[in-house]
C-alpha atoms as a PDB file:
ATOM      1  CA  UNK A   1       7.475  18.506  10.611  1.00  0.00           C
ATOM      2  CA  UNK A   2       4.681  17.763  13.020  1.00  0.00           C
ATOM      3  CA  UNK A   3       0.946  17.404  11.709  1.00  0.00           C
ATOM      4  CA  UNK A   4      -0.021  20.066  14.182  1.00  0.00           C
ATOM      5  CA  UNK A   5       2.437  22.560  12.407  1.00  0.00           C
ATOM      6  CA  UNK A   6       0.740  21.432   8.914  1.00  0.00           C
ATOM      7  CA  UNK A   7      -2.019  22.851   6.962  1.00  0.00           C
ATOM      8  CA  UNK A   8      -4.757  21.173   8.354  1.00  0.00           C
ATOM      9  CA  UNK A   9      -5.608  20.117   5.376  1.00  0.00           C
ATOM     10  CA  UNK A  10      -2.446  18.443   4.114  1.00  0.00           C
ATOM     11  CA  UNK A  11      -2.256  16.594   7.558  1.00  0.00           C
ATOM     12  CA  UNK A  12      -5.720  15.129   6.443  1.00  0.00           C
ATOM     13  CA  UNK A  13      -4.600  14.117   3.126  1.00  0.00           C
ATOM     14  CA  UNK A  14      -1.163  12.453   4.117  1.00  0.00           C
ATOM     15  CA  UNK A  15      -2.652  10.502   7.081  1.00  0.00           C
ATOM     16  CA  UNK A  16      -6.173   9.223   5.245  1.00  0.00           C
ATOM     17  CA  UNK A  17      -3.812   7.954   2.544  1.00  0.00           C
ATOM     18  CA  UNK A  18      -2.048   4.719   4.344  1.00  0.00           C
ATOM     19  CA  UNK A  19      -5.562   4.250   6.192  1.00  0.00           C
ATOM     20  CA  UNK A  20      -7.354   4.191   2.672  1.00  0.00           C
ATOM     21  CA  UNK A  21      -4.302   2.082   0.625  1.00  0.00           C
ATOM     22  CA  UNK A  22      -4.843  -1.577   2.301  1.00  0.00           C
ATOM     23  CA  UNK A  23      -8.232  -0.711  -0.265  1.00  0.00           C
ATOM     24  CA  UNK A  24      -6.195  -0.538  -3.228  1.00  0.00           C
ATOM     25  CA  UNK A  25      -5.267  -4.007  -4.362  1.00  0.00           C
ATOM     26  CA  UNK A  26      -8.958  -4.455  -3.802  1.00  0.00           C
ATOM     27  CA  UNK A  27     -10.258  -1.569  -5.790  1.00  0.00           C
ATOM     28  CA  UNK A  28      -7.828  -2.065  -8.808  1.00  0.00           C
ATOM     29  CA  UNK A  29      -8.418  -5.441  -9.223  1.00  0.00           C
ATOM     30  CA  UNK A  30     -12.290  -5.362  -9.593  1.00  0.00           C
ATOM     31  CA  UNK A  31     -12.076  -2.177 -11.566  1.00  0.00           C
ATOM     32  CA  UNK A  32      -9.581  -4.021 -13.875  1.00  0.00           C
ATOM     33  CA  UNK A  33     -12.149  -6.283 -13.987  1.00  0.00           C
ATOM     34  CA  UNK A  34     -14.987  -4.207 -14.937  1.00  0.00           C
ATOM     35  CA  UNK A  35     -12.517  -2.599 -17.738  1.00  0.00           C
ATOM     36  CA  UNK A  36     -11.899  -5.681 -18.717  1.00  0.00           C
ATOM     37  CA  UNK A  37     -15.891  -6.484 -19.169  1.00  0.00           C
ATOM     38  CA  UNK A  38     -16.616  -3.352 -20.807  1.00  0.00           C
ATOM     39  CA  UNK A  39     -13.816  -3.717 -23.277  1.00  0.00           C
ATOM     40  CA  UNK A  40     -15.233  -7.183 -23.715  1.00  0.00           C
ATOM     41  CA  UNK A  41     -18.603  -5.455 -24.639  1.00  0.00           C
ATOM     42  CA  UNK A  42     -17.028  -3.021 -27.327  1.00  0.00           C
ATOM     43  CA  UNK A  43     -16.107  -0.063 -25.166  1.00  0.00           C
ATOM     44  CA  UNK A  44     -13.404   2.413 -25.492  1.00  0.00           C
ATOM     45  CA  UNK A  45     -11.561   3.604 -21.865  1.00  0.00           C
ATOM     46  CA  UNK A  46     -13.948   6.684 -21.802  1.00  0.00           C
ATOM     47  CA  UNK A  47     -16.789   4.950 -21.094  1.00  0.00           C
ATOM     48  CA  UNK A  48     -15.509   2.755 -17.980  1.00  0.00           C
ATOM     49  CA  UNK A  49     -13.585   5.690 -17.075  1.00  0.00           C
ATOM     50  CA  UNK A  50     -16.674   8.056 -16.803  1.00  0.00           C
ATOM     51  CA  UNK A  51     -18.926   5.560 -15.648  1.00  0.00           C
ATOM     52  CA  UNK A  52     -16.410   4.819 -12.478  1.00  0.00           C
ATOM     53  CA  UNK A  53     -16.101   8.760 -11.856  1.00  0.00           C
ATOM     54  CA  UNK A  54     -20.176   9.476 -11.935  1.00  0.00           C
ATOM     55  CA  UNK A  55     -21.797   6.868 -11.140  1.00  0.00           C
ATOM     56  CA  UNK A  56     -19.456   4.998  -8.675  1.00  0.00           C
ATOM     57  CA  UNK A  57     -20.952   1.823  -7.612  1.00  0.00           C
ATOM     58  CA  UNK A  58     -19.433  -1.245  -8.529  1.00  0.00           C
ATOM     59  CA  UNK A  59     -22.173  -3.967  -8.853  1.00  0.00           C
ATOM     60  CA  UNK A  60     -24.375  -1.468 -10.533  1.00  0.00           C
ATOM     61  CA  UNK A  61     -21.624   0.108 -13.145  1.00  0.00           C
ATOM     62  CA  UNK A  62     -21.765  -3.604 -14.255  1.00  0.00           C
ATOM     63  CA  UNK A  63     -25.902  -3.529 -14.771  1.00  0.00           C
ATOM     64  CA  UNK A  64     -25.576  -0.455 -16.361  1.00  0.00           C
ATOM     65  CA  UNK A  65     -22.607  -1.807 -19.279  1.00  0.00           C
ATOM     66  CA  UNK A  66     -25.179  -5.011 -19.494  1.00  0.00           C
ATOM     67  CA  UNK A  67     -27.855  -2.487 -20.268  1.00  0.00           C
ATOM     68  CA  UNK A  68     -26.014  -0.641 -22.829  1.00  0.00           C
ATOM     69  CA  UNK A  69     -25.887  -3.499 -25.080  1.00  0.00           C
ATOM     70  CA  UNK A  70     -29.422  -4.500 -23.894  1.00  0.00           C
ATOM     71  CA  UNK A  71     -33.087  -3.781 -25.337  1.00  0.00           C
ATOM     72  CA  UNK A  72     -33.654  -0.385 -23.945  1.00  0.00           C
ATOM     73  CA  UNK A  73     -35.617  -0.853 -20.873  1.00  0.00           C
ATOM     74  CA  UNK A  74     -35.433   1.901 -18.264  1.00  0.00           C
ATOM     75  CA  UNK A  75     -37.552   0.668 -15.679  1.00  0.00           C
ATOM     76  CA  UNK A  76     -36.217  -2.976 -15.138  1.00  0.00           C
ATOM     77  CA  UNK A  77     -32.631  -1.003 -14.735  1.00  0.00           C
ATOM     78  CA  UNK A  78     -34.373   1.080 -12.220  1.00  0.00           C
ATOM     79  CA  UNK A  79     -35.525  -1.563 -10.047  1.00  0.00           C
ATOM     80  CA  UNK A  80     -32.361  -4.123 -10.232  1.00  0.00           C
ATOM     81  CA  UNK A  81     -30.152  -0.877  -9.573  1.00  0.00           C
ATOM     82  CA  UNK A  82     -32.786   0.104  -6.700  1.00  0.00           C
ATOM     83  CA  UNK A  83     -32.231  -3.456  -5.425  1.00  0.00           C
ATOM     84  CA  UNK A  84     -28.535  -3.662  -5.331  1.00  0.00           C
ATOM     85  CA  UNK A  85     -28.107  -1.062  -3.931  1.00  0.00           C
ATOM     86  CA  UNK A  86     -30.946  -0.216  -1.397  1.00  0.00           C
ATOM     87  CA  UNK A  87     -28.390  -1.245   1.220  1.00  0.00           C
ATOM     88  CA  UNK A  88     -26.711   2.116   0.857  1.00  0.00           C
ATOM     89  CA  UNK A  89     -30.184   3.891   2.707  1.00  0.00           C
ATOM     90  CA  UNK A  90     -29.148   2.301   5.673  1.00  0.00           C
ATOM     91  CA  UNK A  91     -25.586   3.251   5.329  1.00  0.00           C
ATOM     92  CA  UNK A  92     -26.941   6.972   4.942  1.00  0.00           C
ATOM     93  CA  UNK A  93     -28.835   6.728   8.025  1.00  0.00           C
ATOM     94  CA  UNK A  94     -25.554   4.805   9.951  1.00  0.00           C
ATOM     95  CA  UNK A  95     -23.955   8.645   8.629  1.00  0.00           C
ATOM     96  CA  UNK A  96     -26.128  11.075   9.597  1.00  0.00           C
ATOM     97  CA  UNK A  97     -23.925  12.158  12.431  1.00  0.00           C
ATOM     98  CA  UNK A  98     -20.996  11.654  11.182  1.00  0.00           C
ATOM     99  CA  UNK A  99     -21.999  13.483   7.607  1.00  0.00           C
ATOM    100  CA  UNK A 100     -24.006  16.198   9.502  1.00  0.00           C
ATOM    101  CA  UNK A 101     -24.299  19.793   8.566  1.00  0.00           C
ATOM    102  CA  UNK A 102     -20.885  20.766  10.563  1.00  0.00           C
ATOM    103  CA  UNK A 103     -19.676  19.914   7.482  1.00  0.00           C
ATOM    104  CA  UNK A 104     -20.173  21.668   5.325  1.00  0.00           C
ATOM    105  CA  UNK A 105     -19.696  21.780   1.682  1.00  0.00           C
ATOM    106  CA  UNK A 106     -17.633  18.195   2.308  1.00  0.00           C
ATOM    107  CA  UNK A 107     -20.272  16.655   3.272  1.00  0.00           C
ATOM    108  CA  UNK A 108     -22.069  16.346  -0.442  1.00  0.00           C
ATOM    109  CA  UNK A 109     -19.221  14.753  -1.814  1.00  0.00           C
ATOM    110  CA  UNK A 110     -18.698  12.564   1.067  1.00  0.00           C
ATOM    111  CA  UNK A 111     -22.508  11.382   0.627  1.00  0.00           C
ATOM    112  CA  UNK A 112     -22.037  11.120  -3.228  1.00  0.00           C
ATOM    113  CA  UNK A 113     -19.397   8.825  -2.233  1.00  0.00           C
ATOM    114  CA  UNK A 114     -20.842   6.493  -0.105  1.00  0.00           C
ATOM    115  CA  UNK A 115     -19.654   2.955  -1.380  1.00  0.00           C
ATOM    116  CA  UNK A 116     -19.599  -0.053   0.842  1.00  0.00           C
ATOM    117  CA  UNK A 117     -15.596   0.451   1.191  1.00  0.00           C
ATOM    118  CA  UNK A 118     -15.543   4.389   2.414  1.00  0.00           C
ATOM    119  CA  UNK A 119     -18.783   3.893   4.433  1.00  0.00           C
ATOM    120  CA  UNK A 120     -16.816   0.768   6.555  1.00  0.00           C
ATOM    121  CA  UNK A 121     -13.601   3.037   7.198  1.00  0.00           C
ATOM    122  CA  UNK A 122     -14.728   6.282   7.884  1.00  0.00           C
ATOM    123  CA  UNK A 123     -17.883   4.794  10.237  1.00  0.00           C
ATOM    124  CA  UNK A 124     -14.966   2.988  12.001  1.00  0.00           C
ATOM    125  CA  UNK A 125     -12.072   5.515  11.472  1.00  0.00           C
ATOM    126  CA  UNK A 126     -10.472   6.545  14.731  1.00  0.00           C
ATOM    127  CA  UNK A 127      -9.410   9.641  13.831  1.00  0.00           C
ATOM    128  CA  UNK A 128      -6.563  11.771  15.430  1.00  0.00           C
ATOM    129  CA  UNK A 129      -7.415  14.682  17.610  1.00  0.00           C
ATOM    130  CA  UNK A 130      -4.990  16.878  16.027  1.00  0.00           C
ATOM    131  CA  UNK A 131      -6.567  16.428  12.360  1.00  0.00           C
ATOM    132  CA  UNK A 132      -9.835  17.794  10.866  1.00  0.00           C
ATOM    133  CA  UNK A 133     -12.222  15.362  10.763  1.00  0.00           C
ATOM    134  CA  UNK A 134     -14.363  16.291   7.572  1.00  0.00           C
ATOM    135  CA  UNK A 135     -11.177  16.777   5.656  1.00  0.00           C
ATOM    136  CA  UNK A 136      -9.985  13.355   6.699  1.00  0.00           C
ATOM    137  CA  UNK A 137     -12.860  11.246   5.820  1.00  0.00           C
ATOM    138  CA  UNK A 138     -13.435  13.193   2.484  1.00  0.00           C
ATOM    139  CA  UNK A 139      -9.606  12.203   1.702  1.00  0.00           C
ATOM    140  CA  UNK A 140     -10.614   8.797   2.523  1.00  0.00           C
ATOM    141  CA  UNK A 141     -13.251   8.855  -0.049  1.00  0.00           C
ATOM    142  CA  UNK A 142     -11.730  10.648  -2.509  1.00  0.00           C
ATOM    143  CA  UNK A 143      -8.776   8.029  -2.797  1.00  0.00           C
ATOM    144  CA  UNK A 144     -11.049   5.469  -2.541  1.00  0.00           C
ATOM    145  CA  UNK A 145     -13.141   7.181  -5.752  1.00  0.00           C
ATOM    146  CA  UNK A 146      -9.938   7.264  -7.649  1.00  0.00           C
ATOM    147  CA  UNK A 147      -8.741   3.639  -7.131  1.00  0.00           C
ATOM    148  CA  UNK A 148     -11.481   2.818  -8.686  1.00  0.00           C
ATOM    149  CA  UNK A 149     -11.270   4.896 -11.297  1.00  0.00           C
ATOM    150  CA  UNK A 150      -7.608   4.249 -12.461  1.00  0.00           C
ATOM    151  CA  UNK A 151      -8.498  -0.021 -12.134  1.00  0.00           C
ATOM    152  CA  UNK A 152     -11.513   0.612 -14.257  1.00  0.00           C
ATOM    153  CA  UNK A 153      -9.190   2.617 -16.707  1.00  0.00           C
ATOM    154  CA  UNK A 154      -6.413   0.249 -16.661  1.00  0.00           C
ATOM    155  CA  UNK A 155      -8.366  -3.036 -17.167  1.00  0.00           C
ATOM    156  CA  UNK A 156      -9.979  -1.570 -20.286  1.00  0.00           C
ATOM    157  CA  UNK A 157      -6.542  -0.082 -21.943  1.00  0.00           C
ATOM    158  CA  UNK A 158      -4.729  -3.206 -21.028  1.00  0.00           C
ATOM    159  CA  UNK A 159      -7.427  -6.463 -20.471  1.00  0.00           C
ATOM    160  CA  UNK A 160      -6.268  -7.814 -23.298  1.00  0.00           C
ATOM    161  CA  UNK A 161      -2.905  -8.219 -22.805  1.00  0.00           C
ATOM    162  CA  UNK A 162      -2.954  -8.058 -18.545  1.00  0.00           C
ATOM    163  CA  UNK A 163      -2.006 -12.307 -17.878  1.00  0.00           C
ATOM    164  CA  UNK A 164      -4.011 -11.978 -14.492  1.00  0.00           C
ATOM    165  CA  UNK A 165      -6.805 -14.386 -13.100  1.00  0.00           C
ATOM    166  CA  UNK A 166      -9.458 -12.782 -11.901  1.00  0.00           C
ATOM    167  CA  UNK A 167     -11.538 -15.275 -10.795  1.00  0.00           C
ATOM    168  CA  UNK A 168     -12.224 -14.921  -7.100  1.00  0.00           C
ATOM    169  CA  UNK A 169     -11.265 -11.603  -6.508  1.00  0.00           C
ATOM    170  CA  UNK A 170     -13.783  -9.988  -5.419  1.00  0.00           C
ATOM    171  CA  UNK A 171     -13.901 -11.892  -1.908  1.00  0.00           C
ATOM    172  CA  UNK A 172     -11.027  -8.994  -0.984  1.00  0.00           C
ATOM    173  CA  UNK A 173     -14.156  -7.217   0.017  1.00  0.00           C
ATOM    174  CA  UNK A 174     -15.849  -9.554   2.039  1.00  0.00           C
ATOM    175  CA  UNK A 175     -12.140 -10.558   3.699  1.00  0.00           C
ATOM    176  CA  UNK A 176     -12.802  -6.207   4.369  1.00  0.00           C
ATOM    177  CA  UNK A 177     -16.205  -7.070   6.615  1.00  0.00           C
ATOM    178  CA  UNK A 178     -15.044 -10.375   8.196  1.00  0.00           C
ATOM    179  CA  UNK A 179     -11.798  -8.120   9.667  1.00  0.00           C
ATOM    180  CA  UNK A 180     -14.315  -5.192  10.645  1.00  0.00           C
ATOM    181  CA  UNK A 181     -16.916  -7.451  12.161  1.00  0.00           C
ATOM    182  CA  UNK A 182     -13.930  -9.409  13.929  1.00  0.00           C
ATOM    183  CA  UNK A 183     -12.559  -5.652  15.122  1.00  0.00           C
ATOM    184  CA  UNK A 184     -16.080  -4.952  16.560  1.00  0.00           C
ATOM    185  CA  UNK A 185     -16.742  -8.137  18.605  1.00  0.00           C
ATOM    186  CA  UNK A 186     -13.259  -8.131  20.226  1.00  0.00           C
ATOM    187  CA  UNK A 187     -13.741  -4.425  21.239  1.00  0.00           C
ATOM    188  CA  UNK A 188     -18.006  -4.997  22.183  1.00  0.00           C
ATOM    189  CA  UNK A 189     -18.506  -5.908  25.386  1.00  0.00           C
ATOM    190  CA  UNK A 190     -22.028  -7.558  24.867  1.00  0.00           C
ATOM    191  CA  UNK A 191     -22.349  -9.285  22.000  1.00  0.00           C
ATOM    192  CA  UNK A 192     -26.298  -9.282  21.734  1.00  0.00           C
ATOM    193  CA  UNK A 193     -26.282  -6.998  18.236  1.00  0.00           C
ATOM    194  CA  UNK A 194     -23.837  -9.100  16.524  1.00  0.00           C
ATOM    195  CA  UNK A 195     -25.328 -12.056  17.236  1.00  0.00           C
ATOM    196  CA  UNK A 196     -28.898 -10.509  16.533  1.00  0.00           C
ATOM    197  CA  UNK A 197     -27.493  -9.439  13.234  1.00  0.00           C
ATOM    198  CA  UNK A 198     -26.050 -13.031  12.140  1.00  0.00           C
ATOM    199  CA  UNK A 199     -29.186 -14.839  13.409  1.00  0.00           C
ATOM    200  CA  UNK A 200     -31.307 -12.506  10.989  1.00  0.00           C
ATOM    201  CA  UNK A 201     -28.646 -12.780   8.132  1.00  0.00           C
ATOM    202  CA  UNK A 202     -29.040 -16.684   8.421  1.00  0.00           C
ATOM    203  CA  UNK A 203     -33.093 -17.027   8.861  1.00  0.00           C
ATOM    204  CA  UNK A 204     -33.663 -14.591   5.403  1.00  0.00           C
ATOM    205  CA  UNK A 205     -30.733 -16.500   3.755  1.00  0.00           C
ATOM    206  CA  UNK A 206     -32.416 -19.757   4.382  1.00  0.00           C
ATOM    207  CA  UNK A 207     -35.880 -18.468   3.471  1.00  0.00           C
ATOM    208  CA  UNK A 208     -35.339 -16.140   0.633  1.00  0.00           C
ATOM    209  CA  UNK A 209     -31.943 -17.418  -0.953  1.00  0.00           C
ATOM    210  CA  UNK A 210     -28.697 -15.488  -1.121  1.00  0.00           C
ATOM    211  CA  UNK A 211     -30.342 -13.511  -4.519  1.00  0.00           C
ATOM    212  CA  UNK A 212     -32.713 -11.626  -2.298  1.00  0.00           C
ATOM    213  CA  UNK A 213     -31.628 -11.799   1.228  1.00  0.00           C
ATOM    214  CA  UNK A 214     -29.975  -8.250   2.057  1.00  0.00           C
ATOM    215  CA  UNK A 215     -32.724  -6.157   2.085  1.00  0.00           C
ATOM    216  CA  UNK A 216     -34.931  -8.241   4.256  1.00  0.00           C
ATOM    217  CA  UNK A 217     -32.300  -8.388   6.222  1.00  0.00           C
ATOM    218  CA  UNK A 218     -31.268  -4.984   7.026  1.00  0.00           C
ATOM    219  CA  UNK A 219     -34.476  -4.121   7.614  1.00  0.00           C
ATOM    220  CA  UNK A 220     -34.813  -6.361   9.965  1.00  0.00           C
ATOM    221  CA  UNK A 221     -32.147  -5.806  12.321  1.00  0.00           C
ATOM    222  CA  UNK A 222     -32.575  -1.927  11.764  1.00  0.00           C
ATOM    223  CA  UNK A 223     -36.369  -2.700  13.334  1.00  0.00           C
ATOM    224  CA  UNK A 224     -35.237  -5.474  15.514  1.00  0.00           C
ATOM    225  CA  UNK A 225     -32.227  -3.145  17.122  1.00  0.00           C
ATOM    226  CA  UNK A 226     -34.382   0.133  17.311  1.00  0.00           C
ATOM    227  CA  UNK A 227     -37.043  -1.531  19.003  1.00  0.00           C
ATOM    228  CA  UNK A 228     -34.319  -3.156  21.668  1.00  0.00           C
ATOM    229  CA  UNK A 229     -32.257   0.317  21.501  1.00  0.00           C
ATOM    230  CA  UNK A 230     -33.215   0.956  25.108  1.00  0.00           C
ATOM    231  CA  UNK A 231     -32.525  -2.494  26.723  1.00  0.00           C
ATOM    232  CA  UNK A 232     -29.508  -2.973  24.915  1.00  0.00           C
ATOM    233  CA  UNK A 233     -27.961   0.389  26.164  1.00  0.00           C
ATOM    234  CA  UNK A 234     -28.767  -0.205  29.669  1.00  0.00           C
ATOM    235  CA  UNK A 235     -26.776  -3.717  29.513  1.00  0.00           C
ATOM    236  CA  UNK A 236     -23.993  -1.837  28.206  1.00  0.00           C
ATOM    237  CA  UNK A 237     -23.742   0.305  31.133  1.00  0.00           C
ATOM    238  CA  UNK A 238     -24.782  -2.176  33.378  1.00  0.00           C
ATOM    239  CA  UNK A 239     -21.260  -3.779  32.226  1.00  0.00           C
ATOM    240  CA  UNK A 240     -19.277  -0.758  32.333  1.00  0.00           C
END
């Protein structure tokens, strides 16, 4: 049958699913990982479970399991969470377009789910004409959201027993944004904003250490890029 004969919404759902899988080895694996922790910590599978299905963000889902066993200290959660993931703001702003109004009630769950992962495949997704756009990047997410969810669920049921190293796993995310950023120089035809963004990225690294660089950093290149918005277009079509 041909996607155009589908229901639109099926088509969305059986084509976002091999563009989301290459996440899944990924997504398993750290969520096993995090299972594994909170089992480690005394939990039972409902608590990674429903921790991965509401809140949803990997580094902090770890703070918050440290926390649990922690002094009770609301604040000092408040402001690591706030710093791990301030990042996201920018991804939010990268989205406004793309998670617009048009819509519509899609587009809450799709900004709920803004990870790192769904925010670098559906900002890049090239999406077929004959599909529905909002359906397709909320199938991305959703799969994405449940990935995690079964990993974080299958670490804690079987940690114990699972004979898998897991040290070192989590650069299958950072392999993710070497790929993308190697995608998006090949296809730029001035490089000016990549190279703007690495010089940045290595100044704040080497002044602030790799503990504290990110925000500095995005903030940076969001300022440094708006301000150079206008000359950077016009060498764009200059070279067109």
């Amino acid at each position: 049958m041909e996607f155009s004969q589908q229901h639109p919404i099926r088509a969305a759902a059986k084509v976002a699913l091999p563009y989301s899988a290459p996440m899944l080895a990924g997504f398993l694996f750290l969520g096993v990982a995090y299972g594994i922790y909170m089992k480690a910590l005394g939990f039972g599978v409902w608590y990674p479970m429903l921790m991965a299905l509401f809140i949803y963000a990997g580094s902090v889902e770890f703070i918050a399991a440290a926390a649990l066993v922690a002094p009770f200290s609301p604040f000092s959660v408040l402001l690591i969470t706030l710093m791990v993931s301030g990042r996201q703001i920018f991804y939010g702003i990268s989205m406004l377009e793309k998670y617009g109004a048009h819509l519509g009630k899609k587009r809450w769950y799709l900004i709920s789910s803004l990870v790192d992962e769904s925010f670098s495949l559906n900002y890049m997704a090239n999406i077929p004409s004959h599909l529905d756009k909002g359906w397709y990047m909320f199938f991305v997410s959703l799969y994405l959201h449940i990935y995690w969810v079964i990993g974080a669920a299958l670490g804690n049921v079987f940690g114990e027993i699972l004979p898998i190293d897991l040290k070192g796993v989590e650069f299958a995310m950072t392999a993710l944004f070497l790929v993308i950023f190697a995608e998006n120089w090949m296809k730029e035809s001035s490089h000016e904003s990549a190279l703007l963004g690495l010089g940045l990225t290595l100044i704040f690294l080497l002044i602030v250490g790799k503990q504290h660089f990110l925000i500095p950093t995005l903030i940076s290149i969001w300022l440094v890029l708006t301000l150079r918005r206008p000359k950077l277009e016009s060498k764009l079509e200059s070279l067109k």
